[in-house]
PDB file of N, CA and C in Angstrom:
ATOM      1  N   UNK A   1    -220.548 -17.761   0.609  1.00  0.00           N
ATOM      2  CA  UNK A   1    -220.441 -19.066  -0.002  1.00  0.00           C
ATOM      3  C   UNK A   1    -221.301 -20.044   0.790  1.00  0.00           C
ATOM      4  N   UNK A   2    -221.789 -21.318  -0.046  1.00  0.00           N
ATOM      5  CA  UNK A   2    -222.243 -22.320   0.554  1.00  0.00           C
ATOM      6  C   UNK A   2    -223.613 -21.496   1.567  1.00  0.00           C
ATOM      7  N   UNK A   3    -224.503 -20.149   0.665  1.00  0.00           N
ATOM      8  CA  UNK A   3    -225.872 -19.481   1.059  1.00  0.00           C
ATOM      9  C   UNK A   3    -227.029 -20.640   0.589  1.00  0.00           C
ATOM     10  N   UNK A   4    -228.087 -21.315   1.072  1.00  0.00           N
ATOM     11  CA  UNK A   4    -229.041 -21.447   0.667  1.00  0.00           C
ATOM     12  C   UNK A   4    -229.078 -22.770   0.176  1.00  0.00           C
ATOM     13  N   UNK A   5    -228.160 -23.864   0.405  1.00  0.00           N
ATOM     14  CA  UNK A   5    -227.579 -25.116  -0.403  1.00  0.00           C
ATOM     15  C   UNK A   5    -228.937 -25.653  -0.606  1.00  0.00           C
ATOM     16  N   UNK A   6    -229.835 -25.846  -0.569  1.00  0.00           N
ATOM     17  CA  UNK A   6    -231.262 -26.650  -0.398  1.00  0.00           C
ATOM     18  C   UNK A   6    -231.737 -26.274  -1.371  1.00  0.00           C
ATOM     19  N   UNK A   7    -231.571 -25.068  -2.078  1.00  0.00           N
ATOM     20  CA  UNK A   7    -232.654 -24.078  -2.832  1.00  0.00           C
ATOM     21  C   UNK A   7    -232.199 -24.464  -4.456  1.00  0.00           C
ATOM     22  N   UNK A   8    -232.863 -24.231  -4.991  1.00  0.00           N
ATOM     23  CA  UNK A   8    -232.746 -24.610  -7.130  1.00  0.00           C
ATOM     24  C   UNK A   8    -232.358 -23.223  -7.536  1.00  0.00           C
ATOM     25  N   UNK A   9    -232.826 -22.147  -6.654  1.00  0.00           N
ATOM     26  CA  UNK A   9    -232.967 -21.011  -7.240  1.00  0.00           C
ATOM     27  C   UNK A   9    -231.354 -20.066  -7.251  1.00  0.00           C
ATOM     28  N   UNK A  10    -231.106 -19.621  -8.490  1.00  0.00           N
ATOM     29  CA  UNK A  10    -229.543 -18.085  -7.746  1.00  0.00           C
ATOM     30  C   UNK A  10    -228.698 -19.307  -9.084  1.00  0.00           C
ATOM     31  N   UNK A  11    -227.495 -18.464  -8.860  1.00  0.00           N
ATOM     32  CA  UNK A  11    -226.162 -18.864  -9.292  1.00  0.00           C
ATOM     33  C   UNK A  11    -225.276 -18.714  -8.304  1.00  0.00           C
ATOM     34  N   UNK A  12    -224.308 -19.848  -8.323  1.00  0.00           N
ATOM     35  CA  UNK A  12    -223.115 -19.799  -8.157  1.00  0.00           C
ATOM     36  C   UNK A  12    -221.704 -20.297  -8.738  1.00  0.00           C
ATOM     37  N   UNK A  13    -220.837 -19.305  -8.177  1.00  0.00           N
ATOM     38  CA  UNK A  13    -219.502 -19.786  -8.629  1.00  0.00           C
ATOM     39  C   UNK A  13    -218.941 -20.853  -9.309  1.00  0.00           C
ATOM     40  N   UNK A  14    -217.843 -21.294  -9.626  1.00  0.00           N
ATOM     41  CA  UNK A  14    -217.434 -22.660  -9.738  1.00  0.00           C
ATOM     42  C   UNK A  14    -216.350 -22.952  -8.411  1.00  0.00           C
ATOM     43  N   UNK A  15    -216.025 -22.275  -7.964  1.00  0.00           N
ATOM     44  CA  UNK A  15    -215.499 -22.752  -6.427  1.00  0.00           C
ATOM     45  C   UNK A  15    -215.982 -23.542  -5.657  1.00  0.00           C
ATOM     46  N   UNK A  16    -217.804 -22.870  -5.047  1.00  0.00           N
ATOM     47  CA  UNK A  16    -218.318 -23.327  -4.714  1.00  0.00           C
ATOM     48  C   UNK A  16    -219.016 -24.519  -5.002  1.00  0.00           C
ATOM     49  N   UNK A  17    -219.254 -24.730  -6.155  1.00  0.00           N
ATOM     50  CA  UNK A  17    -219.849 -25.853  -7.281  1.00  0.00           C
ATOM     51  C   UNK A  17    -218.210 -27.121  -6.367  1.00  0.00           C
ATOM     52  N   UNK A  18    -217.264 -26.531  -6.961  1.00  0.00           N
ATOM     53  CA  UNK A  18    -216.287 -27.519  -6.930  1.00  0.00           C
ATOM     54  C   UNK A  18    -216.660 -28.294  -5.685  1.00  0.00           C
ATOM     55  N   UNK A  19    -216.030 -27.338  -4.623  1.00  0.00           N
ATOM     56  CA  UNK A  19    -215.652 -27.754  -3.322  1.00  0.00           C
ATOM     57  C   UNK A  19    -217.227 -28.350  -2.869  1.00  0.00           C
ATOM     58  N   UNK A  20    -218.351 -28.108  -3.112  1.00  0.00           N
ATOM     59  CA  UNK A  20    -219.291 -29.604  -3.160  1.00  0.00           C
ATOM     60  C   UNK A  20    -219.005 -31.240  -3.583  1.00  0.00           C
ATOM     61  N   UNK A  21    -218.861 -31.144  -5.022  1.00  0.00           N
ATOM     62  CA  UNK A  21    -218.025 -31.985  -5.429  1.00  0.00           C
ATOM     63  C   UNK A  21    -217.416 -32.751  -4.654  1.00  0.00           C
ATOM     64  N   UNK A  22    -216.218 -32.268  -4.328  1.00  0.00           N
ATOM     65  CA  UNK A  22    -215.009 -32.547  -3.279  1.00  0.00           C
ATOM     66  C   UNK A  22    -215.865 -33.194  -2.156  1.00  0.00           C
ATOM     67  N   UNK A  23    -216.574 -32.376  -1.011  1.00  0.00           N
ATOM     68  CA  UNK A  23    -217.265 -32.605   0.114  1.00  0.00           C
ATOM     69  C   UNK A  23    -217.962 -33.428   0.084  1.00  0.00           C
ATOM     70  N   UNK A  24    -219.032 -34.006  -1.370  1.00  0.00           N
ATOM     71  CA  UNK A  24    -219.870 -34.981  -0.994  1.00  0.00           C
ATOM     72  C   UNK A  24    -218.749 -36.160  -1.871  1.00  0.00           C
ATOM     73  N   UNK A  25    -217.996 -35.974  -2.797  1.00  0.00           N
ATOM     74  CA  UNK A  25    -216.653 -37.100  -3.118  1.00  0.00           C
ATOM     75  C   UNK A  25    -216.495 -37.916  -1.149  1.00  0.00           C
ATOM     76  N   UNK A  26    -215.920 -36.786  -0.194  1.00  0.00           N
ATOM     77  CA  UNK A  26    -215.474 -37.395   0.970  1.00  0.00           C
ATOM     78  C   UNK A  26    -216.103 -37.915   1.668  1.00  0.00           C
ATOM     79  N   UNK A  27    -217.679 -37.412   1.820  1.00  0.00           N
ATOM     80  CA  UNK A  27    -218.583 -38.279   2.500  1.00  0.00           C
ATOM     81  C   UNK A  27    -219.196 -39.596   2.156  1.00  0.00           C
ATOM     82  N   UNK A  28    -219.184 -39.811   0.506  1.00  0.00           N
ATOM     83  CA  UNK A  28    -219.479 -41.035  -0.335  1.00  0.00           C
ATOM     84  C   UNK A  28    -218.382 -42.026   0.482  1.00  0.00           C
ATOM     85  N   UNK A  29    -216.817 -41.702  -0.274  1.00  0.00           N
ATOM     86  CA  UNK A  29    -216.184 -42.504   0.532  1.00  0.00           C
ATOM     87  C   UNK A  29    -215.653 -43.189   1.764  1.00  0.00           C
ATOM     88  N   UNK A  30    -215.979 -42.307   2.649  1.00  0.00           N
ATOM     89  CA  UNK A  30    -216.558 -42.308   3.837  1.00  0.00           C
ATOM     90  C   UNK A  30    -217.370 -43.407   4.480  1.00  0.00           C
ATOM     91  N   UNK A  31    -218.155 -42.773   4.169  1.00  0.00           N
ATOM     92  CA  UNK A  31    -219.409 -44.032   4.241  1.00  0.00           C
ATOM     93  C   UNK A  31    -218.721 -45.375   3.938  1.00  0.00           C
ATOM     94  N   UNK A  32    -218.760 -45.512   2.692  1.00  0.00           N
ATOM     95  CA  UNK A  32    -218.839 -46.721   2.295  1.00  0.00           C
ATOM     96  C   UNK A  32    -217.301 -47.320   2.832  1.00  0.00           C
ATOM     97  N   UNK A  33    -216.204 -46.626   3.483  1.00  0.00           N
ATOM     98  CA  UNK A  33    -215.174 -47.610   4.007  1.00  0.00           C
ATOM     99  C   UNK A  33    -216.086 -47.601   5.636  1.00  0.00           C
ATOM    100  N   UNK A  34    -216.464 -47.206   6.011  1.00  0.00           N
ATOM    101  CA  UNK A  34    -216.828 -47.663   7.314  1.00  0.00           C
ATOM    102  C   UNK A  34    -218.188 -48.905   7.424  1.00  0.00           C
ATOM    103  N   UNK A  35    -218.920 -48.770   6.279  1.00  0.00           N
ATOM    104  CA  UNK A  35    -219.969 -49.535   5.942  1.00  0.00           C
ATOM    105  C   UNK A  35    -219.950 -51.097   6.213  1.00  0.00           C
ATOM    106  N   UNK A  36    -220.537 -51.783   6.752  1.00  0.00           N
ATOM    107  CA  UNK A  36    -220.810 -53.221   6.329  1.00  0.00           C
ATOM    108  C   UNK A  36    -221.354 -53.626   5.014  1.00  0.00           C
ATOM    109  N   UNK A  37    -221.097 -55.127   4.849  1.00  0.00           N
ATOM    110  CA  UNK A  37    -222.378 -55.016   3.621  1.00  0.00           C
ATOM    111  C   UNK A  37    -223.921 -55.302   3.689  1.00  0.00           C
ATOM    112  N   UNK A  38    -223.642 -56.322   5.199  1.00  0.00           N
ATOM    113  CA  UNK A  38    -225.141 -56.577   5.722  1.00  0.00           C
ATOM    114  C   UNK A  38    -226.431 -55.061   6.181  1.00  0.00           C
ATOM    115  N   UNK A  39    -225.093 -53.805   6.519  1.00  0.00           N
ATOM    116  CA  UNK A  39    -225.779 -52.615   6.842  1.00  0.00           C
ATOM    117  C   UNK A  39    -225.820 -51.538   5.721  1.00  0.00           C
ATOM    118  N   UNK A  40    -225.565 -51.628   4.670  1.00  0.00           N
ATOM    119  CA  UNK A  40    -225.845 -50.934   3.695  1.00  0.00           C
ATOM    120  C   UNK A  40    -227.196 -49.877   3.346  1.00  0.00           C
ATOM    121  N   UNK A  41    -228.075 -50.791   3.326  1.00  0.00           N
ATOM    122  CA  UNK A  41    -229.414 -50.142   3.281  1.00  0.00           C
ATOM    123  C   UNK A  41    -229.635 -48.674   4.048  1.00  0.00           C
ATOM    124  N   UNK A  42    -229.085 -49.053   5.600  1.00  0.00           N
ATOM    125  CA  UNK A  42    -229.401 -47.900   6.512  1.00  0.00           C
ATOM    126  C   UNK A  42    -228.687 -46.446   5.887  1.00  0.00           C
ATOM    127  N   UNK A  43    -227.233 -47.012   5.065  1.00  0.00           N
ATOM    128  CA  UNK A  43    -226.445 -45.912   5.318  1.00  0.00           C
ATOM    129  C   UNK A  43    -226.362 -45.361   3.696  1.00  0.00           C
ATOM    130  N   UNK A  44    -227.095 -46.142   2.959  1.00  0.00           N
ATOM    131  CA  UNK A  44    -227.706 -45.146   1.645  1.00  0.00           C
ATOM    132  C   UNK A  44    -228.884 -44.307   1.803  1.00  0.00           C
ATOM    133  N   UNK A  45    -229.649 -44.514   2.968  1.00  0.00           N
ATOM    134  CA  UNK A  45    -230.613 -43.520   3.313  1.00  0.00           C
ATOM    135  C   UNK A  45    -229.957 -41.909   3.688  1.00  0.00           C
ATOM    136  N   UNK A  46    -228.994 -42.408   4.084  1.00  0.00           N
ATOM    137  CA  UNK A  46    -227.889 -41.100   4.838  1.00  0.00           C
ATOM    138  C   UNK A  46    -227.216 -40.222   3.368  1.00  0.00           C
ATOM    139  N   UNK A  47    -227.329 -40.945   2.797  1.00  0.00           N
ATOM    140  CA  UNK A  47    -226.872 -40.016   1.161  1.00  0.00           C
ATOM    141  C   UNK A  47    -227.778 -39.390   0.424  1.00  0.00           C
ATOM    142  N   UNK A  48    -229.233 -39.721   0.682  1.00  0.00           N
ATOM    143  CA  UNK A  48    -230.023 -38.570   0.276  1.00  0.00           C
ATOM    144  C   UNK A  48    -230.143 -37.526   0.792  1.00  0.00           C
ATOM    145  N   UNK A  49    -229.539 -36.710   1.658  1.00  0.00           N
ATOM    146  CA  UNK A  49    -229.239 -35.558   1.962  1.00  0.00           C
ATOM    147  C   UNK A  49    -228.334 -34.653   1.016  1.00  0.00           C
ATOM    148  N   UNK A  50    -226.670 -35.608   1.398  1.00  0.00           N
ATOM    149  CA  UNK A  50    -226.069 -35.380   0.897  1.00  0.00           C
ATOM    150  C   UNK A  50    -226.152 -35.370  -1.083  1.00  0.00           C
ATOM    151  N   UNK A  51    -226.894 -35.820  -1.344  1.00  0.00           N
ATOM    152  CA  UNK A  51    -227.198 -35.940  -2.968  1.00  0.00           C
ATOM    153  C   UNK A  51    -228.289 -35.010  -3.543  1.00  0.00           C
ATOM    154  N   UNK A  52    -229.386 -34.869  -2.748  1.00  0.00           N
ATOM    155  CA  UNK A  52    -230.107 -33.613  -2.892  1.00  0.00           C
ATOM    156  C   UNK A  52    -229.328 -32.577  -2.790  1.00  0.00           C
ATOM    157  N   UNK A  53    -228.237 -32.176  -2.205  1.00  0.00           N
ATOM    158  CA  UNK A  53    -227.295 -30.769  -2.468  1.00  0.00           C
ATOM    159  C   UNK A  53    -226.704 -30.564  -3.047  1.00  0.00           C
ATOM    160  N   UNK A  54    -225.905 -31.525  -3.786  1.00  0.00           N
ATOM    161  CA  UNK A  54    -225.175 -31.808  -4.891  1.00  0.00           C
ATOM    162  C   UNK A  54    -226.145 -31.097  -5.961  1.00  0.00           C
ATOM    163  N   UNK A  55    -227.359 -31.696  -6.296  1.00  0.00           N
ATOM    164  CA  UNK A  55    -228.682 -32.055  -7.513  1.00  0.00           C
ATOM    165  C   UNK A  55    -228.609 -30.116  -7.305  1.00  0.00           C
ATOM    166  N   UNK A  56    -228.883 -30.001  -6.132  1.00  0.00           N
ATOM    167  CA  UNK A  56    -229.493 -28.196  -6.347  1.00  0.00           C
ATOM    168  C   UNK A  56    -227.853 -27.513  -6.733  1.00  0.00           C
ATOM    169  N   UNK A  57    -226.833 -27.580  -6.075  1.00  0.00           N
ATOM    170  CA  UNK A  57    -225.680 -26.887  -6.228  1.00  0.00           C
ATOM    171  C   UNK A  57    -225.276 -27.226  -7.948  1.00  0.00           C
ATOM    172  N   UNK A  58    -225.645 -27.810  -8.580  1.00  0.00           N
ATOM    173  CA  UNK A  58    -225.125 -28.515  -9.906  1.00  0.00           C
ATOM    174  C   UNK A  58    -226.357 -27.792 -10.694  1.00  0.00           C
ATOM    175  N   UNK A  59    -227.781 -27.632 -10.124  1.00  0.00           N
ATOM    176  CA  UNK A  59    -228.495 -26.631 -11.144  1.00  0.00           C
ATOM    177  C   UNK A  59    -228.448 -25.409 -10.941  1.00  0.00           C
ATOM    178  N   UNK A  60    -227.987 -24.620  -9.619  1.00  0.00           N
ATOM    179  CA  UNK A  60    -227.285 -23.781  -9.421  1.00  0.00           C
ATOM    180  C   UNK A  60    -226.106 -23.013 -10.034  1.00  0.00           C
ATOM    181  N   UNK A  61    -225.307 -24.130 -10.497  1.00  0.00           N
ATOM    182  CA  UNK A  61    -224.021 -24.062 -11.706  1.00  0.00           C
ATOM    183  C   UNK A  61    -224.722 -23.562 -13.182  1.00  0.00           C
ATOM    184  N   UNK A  62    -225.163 -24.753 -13.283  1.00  0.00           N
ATOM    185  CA  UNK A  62    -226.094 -24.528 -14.269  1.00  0.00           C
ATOM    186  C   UNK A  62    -227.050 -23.265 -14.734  1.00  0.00           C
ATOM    187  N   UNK A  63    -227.280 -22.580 -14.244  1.00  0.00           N
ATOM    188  CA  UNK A  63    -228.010 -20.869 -14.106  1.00  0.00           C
ATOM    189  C   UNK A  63    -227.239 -20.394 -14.247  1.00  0.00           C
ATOM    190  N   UNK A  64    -225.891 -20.103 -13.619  1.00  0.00           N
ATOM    191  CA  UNK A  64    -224.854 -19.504 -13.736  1.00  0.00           C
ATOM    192  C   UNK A  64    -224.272 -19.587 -15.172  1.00  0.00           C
ATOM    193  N   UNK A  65    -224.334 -20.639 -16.191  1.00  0.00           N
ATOM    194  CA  UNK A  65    -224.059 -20.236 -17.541  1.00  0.00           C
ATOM    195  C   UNK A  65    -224.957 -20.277 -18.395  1.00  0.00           C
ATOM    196  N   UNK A  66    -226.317 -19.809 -17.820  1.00  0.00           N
ATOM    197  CA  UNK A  66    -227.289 -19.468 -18.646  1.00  0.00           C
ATOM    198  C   UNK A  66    -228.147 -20.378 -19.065  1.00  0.00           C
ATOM    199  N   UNK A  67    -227.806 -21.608 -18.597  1.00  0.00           N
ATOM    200  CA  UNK A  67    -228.687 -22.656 -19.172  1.00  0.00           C
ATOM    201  C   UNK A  67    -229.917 -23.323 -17.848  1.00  0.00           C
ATOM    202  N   UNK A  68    -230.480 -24.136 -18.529  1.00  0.00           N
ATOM    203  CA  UNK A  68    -231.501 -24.859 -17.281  1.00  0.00           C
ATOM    204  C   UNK A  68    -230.670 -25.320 -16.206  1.00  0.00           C
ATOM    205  N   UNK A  69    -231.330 -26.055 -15.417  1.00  0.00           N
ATOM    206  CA  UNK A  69    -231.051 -26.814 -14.588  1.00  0.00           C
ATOM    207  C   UNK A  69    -230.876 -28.300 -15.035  1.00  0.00           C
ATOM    208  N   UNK A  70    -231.777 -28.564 -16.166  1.00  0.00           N
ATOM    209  CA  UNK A  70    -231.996 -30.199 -16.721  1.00  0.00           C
ATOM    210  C   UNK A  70    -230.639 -30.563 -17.671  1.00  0.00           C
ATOM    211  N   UNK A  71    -229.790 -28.789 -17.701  1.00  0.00           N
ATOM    212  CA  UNK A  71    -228.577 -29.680 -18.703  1.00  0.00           C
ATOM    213  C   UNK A  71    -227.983 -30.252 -17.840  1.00  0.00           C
ATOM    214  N   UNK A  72    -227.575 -30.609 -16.686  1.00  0.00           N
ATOM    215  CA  UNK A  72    -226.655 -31.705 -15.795  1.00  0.00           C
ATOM    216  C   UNK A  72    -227.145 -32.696 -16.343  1.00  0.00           C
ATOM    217  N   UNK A  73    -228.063 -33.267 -17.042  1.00  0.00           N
ATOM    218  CA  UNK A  73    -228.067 -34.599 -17.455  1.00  0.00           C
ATOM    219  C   UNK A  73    -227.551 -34.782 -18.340  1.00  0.00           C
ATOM    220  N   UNK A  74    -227.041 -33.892 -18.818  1.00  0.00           N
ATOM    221  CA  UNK A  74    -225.749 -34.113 -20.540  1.00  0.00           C
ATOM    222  C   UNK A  74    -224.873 -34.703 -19.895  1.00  0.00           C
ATOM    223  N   UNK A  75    -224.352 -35.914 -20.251  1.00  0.00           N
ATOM    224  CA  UNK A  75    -223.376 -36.953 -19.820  1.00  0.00           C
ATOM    225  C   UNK A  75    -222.104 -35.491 -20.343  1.00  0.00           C
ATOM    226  N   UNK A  76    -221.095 -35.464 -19.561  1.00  0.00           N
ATOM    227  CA  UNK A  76    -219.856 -34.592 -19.459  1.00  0.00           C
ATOM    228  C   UNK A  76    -220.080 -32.887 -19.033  1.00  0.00           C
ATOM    229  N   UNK A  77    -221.193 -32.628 -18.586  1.00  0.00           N
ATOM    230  CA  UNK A  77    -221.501 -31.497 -18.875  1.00  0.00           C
ATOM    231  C   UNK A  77    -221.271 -30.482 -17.318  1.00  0.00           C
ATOM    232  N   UNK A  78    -220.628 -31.795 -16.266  1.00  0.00           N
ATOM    233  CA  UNK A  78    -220.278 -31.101 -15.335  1.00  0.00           C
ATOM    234  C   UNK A  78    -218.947 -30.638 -15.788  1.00  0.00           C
ATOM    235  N   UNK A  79    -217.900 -31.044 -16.439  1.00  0.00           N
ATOM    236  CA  UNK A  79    -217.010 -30.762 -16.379  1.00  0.00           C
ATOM    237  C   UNK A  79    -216.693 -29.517 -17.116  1.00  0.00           C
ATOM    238  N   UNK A  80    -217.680 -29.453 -18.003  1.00  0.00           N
ATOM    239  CA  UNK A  80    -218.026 -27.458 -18.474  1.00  0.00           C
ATOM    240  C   UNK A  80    -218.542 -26.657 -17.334  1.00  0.00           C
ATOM    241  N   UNK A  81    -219.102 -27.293 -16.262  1.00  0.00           N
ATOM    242  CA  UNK A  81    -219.076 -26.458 -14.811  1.00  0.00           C
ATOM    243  C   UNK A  81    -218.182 -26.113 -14.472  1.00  0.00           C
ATOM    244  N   UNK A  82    -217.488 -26.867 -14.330  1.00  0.00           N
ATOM    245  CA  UNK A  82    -216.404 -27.244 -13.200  1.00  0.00           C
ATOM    246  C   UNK A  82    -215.352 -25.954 -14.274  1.00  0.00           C
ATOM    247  N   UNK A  83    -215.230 -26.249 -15.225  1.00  0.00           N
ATOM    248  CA  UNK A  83    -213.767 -25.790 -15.625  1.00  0.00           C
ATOM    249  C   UNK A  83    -214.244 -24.071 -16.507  1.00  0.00           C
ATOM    250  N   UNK A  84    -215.672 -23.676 -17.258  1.00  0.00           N
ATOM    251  CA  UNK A  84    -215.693 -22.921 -17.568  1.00  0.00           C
ATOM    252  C   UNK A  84    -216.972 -21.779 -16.766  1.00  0.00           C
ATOM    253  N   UNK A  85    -215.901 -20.374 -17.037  1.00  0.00           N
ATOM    254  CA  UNK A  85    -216.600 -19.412 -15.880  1.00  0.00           C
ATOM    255  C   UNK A  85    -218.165 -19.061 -16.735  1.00  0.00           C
ATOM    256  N   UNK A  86    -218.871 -18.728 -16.040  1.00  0.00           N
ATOM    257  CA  UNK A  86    -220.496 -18.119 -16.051  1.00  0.00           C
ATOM    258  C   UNK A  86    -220.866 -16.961 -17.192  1.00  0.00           C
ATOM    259  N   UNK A  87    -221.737 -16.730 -16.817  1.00  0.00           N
ATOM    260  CA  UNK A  87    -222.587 -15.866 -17.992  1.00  0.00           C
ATOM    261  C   UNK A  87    -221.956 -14.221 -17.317  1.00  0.00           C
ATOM    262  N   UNK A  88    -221.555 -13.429 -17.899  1.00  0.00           N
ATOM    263  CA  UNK A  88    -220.834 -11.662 -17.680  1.00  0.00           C
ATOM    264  C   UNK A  88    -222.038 -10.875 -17.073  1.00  0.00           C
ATOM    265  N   UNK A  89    -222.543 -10.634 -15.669  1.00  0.00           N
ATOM    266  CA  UNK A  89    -223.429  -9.463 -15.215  1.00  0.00           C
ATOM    267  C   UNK A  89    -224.670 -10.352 -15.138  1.00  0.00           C
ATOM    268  N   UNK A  90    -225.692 -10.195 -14.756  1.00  0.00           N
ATOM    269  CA  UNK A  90    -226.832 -11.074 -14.866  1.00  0.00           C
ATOM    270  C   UNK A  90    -227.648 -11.663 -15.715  1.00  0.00           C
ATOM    271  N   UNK A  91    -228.240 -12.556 -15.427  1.00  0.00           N
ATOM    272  CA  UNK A  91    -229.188 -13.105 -16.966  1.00  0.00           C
ATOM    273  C   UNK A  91    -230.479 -13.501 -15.965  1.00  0.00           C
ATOM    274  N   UNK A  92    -231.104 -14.336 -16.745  1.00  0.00           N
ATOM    275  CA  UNK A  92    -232.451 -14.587 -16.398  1.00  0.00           C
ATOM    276  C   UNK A  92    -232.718 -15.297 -14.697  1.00  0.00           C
ATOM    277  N   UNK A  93    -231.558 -15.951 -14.186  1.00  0.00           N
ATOM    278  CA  UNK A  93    -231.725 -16.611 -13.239  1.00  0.00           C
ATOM    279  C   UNK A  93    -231.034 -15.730 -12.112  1.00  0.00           C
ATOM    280  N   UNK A  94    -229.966 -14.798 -12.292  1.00  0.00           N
ATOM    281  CA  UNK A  94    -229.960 -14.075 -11.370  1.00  0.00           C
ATOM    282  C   UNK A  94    -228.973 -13.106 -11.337  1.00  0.00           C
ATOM    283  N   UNK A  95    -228.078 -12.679 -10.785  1.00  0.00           N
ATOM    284  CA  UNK A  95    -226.992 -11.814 -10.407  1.00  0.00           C
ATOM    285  C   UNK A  95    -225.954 -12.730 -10.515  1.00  0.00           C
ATOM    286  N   UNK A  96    -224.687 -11.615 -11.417  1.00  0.00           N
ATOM    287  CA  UNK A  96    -223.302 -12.851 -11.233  1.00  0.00           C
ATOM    288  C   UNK A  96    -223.200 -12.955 -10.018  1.00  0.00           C
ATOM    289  N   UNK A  97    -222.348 -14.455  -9.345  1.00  0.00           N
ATOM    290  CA  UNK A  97    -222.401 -14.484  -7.872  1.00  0.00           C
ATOM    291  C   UNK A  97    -220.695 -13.389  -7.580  1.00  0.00           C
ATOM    292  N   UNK A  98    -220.119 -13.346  -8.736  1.00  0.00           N
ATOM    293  CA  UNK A  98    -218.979 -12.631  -8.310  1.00  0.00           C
ATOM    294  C   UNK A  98    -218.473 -10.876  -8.082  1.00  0.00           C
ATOM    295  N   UNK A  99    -220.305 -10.568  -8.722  1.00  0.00           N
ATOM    296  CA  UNK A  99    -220.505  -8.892  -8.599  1.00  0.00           C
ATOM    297  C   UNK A  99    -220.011  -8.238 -10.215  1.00  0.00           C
ATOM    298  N   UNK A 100    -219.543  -8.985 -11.218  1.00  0.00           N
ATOM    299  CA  UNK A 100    -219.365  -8.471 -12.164  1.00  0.00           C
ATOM    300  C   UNK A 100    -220.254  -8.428 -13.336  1.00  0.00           C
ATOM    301  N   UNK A 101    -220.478  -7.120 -13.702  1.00  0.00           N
ATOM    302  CA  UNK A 101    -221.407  -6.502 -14.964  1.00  0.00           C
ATOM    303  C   UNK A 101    -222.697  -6.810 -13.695  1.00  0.00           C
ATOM    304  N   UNK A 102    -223.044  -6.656 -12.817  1.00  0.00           N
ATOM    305  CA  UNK A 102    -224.165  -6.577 -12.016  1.00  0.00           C
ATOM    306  C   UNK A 102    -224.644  -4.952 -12.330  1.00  0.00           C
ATOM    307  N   UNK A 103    -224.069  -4.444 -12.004  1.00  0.00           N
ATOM    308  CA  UNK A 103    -224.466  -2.545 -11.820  1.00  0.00           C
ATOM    309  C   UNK A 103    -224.536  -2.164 -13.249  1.00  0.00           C
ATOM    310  N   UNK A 104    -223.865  -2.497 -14.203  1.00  0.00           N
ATOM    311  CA  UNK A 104    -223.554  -1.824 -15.893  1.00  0.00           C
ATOM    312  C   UNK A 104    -225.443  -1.760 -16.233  1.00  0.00           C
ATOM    313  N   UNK A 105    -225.327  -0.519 -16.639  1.00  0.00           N
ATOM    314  CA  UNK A 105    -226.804  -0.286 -17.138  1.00  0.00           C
ATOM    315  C   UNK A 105    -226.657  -0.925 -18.371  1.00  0.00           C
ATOM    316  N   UNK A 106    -227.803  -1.606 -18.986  1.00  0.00           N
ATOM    317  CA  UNK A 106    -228.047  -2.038 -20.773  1.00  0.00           C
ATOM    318  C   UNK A 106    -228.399  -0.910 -21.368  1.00  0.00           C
ATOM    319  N   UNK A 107    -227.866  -1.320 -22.568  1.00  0.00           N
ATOM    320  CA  UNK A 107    -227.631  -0.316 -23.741  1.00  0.00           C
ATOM    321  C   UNK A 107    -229.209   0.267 -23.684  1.00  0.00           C
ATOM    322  N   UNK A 108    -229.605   1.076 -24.127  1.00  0.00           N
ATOM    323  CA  UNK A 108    -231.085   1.804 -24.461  1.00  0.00           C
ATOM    324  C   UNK A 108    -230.711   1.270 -25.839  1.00  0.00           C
ATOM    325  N   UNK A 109    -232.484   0.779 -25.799  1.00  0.00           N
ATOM    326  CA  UNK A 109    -233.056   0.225 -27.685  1.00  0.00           C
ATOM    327  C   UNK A 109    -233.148   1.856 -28.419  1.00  0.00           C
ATOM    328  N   UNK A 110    -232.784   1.373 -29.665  1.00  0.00           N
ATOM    329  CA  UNK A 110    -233.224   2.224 -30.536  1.00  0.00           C
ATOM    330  C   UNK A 110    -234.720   2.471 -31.117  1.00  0.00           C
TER     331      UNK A 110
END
């Protein structure tokens, strides 16, 4: 879990998807109760880290049910992350991350 967070490329889970979520939820709030308002500036620089991992872990999700990376911009469309499981064995973007239908050979064409 939590392999490669930087990268666009692979699928993962919705665990992992979640508990991002969660992690950068705590660091947002975070921040901003310790924040001034005169020091603001400095400490939104400090969230582009944290928001670039989110952006890859969320198109990451996104592979995982078969679709692009650009559907996270469908207003509600995390919450079909979040709540429904992935594509059965691999598809175009990679290996299920949970090992299932990975090994099943495809049918031979007629």
């Amino acid at each position: 879990m939590f392999n490669a967070i930087f990268s666009f490329k692979g699928r993962i889970r919705r665990t992992e998807y979640v508990l991002t979520q969660i992690f950068y939820g705590i660091f947002l709030y975070s921040i901003e109760a310790i924040s001034k308002p005169e020091g603001r500036e400095f400490l939104a620089l400090l969230l582009l880290i944290p928001m670039y991992i989110l952006i890859a872990q969320t198109a990451k999700r996104c592979h995982d049910r078969g679709s692009s990376g650009w559907f996270m911009l469908i207003p509600f469309y995390g919450l079909v992350l979040s709540f429904f499981p992935g594509d059965y064995g691999p598809n175009e973007y990679g290996n299920n991350p949970k090992g299932y239908g990975n090994d099943e050979k495809e049918p031979a064409e007629n």
